[in-house]
Every structure is written in structure tokens, then in C-alpha cells.
N, C-alpha and C. Protein backbone atom coordinates (compact mmCIF):
# COMPACT_ATOMS: atom_id res chain seq x y z
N UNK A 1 -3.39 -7.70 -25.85
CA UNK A 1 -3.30 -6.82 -24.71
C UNK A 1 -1.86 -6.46 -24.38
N UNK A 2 -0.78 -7.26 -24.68
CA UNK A 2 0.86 -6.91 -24.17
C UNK A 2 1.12 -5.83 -25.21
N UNK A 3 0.43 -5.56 -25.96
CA UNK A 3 0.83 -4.18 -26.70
C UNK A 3 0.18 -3.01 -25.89
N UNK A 4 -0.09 -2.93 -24.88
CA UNK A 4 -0.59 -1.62 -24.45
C UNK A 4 0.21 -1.42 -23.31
N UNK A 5 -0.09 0.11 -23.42
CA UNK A 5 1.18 0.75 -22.04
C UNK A 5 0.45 0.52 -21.24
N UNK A 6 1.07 0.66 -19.74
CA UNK A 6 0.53 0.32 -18.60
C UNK A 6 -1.08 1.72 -18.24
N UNK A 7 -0.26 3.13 -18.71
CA UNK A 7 -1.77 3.83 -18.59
C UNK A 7 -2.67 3.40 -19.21
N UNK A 8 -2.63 2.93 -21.04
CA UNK A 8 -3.80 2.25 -21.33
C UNK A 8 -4.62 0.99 -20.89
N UNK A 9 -4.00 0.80 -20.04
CA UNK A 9 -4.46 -0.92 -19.52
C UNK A 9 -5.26 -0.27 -18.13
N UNK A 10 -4.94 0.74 -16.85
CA UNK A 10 -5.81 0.91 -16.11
C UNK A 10 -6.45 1.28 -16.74
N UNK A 11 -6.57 2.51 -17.89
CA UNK A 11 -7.81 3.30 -17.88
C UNK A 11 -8.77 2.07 -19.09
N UNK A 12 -8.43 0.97 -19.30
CA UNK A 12 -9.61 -0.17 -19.54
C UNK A 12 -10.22 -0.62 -18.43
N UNK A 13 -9.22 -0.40 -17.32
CA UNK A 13 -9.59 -1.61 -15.97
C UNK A 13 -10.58 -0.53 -15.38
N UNK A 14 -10.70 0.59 -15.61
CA UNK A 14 -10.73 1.74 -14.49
C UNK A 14 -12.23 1.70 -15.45
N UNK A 15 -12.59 1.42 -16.83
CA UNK A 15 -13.98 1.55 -17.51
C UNK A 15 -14.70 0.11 -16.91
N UNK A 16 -14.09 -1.10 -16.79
CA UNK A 16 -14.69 -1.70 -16.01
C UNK A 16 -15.05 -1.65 -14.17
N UNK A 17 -13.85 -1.53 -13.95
CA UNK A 17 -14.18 -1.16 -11.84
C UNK A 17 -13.70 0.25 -11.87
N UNK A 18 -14.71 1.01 -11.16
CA UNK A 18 -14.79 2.34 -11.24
C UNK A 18 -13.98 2.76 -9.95
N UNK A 19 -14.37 1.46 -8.80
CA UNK A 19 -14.23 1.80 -7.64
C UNK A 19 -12.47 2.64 -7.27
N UNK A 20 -11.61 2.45 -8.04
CA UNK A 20 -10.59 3.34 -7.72
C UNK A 20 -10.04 3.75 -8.70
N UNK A 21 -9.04 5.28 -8.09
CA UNK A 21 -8.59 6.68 -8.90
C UNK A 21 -7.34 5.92 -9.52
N UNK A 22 -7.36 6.03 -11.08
CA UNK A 22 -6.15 5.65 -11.37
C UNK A 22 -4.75 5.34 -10.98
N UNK A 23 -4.38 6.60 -10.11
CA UNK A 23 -3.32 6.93 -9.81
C UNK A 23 -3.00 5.62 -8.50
N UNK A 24 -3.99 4.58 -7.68
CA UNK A 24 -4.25 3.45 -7.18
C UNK A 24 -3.03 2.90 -7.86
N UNK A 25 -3.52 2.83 -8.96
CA UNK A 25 -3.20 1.34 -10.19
C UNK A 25 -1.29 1.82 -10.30
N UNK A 26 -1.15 2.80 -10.14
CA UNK A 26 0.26 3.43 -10.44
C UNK A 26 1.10 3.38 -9.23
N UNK A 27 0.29 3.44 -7.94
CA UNK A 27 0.83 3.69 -6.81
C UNK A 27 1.07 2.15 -6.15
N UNK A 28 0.41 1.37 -6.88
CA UNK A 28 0.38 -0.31 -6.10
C UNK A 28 1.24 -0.69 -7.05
N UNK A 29 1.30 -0.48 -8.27
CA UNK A 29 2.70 -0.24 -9.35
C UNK A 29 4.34 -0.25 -8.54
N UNK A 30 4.27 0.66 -8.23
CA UNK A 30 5.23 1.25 -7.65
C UNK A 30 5.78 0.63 -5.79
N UNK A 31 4.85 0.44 -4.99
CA UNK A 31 4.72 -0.35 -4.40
C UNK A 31 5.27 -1.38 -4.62
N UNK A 32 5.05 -2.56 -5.65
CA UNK A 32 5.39 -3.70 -5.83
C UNK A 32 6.78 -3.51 -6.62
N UNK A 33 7.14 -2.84 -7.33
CA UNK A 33 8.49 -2.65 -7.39
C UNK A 33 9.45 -2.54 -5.96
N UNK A 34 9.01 -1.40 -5.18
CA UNK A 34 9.54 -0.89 -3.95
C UNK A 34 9.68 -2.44 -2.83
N UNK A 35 8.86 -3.47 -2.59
CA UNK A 35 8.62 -4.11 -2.05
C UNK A 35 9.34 -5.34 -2.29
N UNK A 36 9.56 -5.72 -4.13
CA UNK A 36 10.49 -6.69 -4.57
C UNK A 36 12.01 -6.24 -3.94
N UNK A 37 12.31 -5.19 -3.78
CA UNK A 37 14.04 -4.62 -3.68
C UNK A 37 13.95 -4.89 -2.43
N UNK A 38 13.18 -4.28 -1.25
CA UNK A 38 12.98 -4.52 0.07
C UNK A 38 13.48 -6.21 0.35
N UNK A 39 12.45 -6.78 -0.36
CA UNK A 39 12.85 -8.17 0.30
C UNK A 39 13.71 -8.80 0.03
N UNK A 40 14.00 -8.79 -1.60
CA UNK A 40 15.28 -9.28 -1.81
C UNK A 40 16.91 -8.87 -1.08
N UNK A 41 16.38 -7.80 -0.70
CA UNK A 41 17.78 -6.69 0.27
C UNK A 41 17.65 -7.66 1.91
N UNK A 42 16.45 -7.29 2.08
CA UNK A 42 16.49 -8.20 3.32
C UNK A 42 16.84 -9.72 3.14
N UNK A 43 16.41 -10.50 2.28
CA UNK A 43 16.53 -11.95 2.04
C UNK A 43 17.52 -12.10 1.19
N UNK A 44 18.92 -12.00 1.07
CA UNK A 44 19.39 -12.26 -0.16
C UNK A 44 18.96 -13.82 -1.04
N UNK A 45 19.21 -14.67 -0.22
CA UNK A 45 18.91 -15.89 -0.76
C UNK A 45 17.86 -16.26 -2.18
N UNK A 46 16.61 -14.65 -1.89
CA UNK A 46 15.77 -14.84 -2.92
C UNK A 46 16.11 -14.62 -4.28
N UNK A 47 17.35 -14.68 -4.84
CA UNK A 47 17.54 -13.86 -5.69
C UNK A 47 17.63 -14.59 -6.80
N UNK A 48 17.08 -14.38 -7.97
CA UNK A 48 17.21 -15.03 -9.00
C UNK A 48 16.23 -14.32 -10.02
N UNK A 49 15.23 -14.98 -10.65
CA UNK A 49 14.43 -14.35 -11.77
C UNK A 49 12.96 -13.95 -11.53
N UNK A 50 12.51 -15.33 -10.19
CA UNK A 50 11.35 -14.96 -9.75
C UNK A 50 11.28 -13.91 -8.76
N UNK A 51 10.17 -12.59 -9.22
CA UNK A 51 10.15 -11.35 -8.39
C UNK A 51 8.80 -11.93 -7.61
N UNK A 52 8.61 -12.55 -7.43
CA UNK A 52 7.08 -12.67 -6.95
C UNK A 52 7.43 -12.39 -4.94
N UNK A 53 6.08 -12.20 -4.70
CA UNK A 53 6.13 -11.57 -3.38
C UNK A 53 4.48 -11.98 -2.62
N UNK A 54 4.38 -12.22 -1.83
CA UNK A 54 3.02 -13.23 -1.18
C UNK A 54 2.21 -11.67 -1.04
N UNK A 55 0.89 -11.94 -1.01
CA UNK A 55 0.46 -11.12 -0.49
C UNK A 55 0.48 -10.28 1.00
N UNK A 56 0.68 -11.13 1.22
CA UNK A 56 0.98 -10.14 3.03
C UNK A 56 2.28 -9.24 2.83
N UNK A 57 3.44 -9.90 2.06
CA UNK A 57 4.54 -9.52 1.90
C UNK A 57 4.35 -7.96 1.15
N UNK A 58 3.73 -8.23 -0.02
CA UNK A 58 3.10 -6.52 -0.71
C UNK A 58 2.28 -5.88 0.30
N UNK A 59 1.32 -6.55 1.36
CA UNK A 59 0.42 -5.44 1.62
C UNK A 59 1.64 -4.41 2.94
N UNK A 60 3.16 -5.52 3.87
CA UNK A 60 3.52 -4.81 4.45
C UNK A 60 4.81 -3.62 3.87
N UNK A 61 4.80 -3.92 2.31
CA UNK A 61 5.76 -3.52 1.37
C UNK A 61 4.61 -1.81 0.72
N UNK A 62 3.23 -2.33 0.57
CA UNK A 62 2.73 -1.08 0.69
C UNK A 62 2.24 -0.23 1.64
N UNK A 63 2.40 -1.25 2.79
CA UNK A 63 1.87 0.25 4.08
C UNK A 63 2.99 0.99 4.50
N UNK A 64 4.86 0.47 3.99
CA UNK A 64 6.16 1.03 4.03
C UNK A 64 6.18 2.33 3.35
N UNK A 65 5.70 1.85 1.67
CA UNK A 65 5.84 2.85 0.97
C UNK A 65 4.70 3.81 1.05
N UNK A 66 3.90 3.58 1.39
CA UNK A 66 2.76 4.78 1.63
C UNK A 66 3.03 5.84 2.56
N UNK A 67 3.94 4.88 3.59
CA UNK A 67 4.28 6.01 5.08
C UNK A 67 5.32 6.74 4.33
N UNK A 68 6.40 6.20 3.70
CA UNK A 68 7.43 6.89 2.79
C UNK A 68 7.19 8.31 2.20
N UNK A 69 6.10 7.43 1.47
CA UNK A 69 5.55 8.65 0.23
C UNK A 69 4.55 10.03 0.83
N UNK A 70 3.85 9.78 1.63
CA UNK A 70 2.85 10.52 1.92
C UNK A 70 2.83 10.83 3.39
N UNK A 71 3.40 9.97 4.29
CA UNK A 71 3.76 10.79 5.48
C UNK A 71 2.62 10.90 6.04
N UNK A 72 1.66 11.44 7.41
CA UNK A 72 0.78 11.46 8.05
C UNK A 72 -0.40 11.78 7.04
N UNK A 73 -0.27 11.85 6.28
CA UNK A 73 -1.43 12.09 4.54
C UNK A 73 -1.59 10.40 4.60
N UNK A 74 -0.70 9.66 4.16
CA UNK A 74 -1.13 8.55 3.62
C UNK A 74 -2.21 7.80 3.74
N UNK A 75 -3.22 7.53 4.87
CA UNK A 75 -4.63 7.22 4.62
C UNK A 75 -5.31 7.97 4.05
N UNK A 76 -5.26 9.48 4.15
CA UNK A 76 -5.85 10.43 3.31
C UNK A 76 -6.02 10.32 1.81
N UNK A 77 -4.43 9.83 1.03
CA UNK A 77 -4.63 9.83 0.07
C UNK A 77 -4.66 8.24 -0.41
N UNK A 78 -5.07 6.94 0.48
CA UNK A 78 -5.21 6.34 -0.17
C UNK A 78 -7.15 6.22 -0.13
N UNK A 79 -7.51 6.75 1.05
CA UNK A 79 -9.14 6.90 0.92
C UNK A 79 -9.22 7.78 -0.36
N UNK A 80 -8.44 9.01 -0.54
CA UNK A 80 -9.71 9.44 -1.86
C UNK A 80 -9.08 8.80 -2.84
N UNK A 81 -8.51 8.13 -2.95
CA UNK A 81 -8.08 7.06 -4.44
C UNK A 81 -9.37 5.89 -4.29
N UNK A 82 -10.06 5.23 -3.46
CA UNK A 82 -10.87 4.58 -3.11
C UNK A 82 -10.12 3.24 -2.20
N UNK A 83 -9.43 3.56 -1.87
CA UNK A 83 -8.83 2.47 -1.14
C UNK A 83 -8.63 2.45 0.72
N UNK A 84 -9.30 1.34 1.44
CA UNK A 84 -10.02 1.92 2.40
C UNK A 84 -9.76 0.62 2.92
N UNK A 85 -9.06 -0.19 2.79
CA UNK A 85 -8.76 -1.35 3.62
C UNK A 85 -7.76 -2.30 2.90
N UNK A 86 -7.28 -3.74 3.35
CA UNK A 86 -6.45 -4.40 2.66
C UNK A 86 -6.97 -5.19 1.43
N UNK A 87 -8.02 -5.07 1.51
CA UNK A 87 -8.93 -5.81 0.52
C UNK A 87 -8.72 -5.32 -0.69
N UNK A 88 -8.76 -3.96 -1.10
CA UNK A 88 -9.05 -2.95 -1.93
C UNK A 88 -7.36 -3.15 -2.69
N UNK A 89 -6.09 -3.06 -1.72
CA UNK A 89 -5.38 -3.16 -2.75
C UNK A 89 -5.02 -5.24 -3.35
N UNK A 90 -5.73 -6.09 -3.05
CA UNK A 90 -6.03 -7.04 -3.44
C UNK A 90 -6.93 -6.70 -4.97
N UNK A 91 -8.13 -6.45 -4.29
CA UNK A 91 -8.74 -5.95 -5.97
C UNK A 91 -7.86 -5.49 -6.92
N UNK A 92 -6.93 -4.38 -6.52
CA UNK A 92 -6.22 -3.74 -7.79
C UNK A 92 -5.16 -4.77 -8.32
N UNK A 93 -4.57 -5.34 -7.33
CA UNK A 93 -3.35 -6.34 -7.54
C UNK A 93 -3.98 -7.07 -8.49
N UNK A 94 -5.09 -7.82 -8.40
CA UNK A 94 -6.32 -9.09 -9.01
C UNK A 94 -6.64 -8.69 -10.47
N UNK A 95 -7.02 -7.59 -10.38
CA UNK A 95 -7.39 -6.65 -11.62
C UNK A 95 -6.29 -6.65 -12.77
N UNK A 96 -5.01 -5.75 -12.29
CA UNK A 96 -3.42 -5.75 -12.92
C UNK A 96 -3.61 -6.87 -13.19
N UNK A 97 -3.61 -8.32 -12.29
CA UNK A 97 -3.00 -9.76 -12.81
C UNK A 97 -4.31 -10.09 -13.87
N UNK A 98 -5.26 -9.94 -14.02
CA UNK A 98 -6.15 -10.46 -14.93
C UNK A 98 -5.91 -9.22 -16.19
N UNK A 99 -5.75 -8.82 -16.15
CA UNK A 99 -4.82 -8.03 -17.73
C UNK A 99 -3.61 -8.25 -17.77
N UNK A 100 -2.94 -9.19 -17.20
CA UNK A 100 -1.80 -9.80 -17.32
C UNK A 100 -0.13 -8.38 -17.16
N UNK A 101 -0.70 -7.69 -16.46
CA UNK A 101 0.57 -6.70 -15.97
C UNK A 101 0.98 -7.22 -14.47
N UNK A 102 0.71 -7.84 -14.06
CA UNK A 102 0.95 -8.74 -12.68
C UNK A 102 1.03 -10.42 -12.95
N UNK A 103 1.64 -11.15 -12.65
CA UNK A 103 1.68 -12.63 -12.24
C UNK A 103 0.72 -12.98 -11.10
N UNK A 104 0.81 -14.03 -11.30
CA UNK A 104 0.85 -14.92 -9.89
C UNK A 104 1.08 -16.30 -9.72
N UNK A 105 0.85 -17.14 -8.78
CA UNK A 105 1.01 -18.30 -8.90
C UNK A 105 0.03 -19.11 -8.32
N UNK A 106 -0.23 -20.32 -8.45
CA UNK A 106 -1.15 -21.32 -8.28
C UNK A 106 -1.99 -21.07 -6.76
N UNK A 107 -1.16 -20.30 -6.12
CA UNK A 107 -1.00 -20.10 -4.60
C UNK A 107 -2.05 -18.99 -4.30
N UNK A 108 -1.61 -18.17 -5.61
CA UNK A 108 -2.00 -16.55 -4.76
C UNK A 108 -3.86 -16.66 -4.93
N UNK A 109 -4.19 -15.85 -4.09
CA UNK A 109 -5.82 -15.73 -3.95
C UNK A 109 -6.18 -14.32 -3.16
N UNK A 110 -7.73 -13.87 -3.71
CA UNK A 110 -7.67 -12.37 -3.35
C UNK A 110 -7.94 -12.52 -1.63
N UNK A 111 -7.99 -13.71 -0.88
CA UNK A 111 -8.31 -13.66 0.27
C UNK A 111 -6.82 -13.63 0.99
N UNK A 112 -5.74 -13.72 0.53
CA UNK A 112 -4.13 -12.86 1.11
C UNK A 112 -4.15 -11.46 1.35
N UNK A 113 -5.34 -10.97 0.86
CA UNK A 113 -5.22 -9.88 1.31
C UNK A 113 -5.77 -9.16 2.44
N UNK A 114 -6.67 -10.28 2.71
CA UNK A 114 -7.87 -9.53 3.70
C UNK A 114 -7.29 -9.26 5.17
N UNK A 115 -7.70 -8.13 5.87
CA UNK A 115 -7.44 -8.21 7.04
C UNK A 115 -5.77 -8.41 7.40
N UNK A 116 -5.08 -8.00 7.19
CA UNK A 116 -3.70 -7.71 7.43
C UNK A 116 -3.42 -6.88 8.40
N UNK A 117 -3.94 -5.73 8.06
CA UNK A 117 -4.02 -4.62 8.95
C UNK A 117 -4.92 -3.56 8.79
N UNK A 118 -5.13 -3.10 10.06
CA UNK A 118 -6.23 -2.01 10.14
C UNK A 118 -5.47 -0.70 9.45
N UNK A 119 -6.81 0.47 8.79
CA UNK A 119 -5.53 1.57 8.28
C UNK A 119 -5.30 2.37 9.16
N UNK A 120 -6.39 2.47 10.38
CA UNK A 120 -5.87 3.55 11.19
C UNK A 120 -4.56 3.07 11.76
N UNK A 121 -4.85 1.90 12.12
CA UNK A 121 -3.23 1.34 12.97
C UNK A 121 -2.13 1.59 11.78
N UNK A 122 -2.49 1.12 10.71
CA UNK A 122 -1.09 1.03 9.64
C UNK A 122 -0.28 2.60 9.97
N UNK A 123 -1.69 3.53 9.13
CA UNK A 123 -1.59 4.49 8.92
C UNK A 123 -1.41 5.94 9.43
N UNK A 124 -2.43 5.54 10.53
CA UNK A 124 -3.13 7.44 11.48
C UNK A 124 -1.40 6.99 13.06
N UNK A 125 -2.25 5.71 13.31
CA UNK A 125 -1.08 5.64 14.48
C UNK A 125 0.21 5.85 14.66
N UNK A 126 0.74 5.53 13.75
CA UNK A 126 2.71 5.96 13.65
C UNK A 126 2.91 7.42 13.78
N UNK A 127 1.65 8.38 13.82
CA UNK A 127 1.98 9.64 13.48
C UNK A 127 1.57 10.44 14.51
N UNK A 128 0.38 9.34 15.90
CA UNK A 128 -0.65 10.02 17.13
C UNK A 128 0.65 10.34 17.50
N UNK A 129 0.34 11.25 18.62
CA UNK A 129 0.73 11.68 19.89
C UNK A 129 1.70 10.56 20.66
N UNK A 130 2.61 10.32 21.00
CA UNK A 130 2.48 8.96 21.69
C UNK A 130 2.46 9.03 23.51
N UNK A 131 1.96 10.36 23.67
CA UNK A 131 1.19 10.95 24.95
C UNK A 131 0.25 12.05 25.41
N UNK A 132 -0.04 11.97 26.09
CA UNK A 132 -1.02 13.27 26.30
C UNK A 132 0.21 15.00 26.87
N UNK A 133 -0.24 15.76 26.24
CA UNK A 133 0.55 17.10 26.89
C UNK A 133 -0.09 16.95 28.32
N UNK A 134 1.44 17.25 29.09
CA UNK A 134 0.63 17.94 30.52
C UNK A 134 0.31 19.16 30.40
N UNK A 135 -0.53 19.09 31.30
CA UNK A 135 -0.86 20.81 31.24
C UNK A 135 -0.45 21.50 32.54
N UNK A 136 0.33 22.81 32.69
CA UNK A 136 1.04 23.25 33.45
C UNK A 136 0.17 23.64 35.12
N UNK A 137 0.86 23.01 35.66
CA UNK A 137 0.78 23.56 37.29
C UNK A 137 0.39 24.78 37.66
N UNK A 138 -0.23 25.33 38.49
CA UNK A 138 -0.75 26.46 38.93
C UNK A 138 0.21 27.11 39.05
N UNK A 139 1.47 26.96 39.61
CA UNK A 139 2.34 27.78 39.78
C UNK A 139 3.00 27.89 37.98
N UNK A 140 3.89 29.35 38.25
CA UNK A 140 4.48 29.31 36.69
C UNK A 140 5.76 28.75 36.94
N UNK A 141 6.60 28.28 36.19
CA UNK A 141 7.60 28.19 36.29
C UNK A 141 8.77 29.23 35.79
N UNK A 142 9.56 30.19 36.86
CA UNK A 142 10.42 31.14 36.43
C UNK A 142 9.78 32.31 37.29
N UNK A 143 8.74 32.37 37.75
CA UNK A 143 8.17 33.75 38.22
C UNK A 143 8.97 33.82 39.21
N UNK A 144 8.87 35.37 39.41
CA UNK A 144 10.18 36.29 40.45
C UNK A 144 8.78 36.04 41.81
């Protein structure tokens, strides 16, 4: 299996779990790159050979880069990829590590992922209103 590129390895994973759009497998990819630099920038201390990163640590490393990338879209486009909660990018993470394009350690388990955060909160909220418009007074303002 370490002879195959990373597209040939989802689109095996993607003939076994259907449940998400390739581009998932590329985007939680990317993510976990984005998320190793994050912390190590924030933590210097971590620095050495091991890139590894806890699950909570990726899921708040991918709700960063999603707002990054996609902007008030980003639940949009991670629902039609099939991804619809924190669980889902656990599966893909789980998936990658059982074709061996991901690690882990003795530690990690797909239940780090659960329940982290809601997507509307991750996702829809950073972008609401953060009030209601007033709506103007009977009188106008400026009339002669």
C-alpha cells in the first residue's frame, strides 16, 4: 500500500465508505498539515519529529481552516462533501490511519472526536448578525 499516491488510496477508501466526497479526504489532508504548523507556532516546545496532534487539537485546527478556506460557505461545503458533525471527520482521520497515510498512537480513539462542537456554532455563527437591525422611527431623519 506505501506505493500508492495519496489520490489512489482515497479513491480505494472512497470504494469501501461511500459516505464522503473525496475532496473530504484532501481537505482533512490539508487541515492536518495546517493544524501541525498552528500548534507547533503556538507551542514551541513541541518541536521535534513527532507531528502528531490529539484529536480535539485537529478538530479545532479544522474548524480554523474551514472558516479560512470557505468563509460563511464552510458548513455548506463540508455538508455536501458528507460531513455533518465531528464524528465524520474522525471517520476520515480513522480511515487515512487504517491505510496507513495517518499515524496514531496507543491513545488515539474515534471517540476524540465526538461532540467537540456543534457546526452551526463552529460554523453558521461567526458569520450571524451579531444584532438585530433597528428599524427606523416614524419620523425621517433629515426631513425639512
Amino acid at each position: 500500500m506505501q506505493d500508492l499516491e495519496f489520490s489512489e488510496i482515497v479513491g480505494l477508501i472512497c470504494k469501501e465508505d461511500s459516505r464522503f466526497d473525496r475532496k473530504a479526504y484532501t481537505f482533512v489532508r490539508q487541515a492536518l498539515d495546517h493544524t501541525v504548523k498552528e500548534v507547533k507556532r503556538k507551542n514551541p516546545e513541541r518541536t521535534g519529529k513527532s507531528q502528531h496532534v490529539s484529536g480535539a487539537e485537529l478538530l479545532h485546527g479544522i474548524r480554523a481552516y474551514a472558516l479560512d478556506q470557505f468563509g460563511p460557505l464552510a458548513k455548506t461545503v463540508l455538508n455536501t462533501w458528507g460531513i455533518r458533525r465531528c464524528t465524520d471527520f474522525g471517520d476520515i482521520v480513522f480511515n487515512l490511519i487504517e491505510y496507513n497515510v495517518f499515524s496514531k498512537t496507543e491513545n488515539d480513539r474515534r471517540e476524540d472526536f465526538a461532540d467537540i462542537y456543534d457546526f452551526d456554532e463552529a460554523f453558521v455563527k461567526p458569520f450571524a448578525p451579531t444584532r438585530a437591525r433597528r428599524t427606523r422611527s416614524s419620523g425621517s431623519v433629515g426631513a425639512a
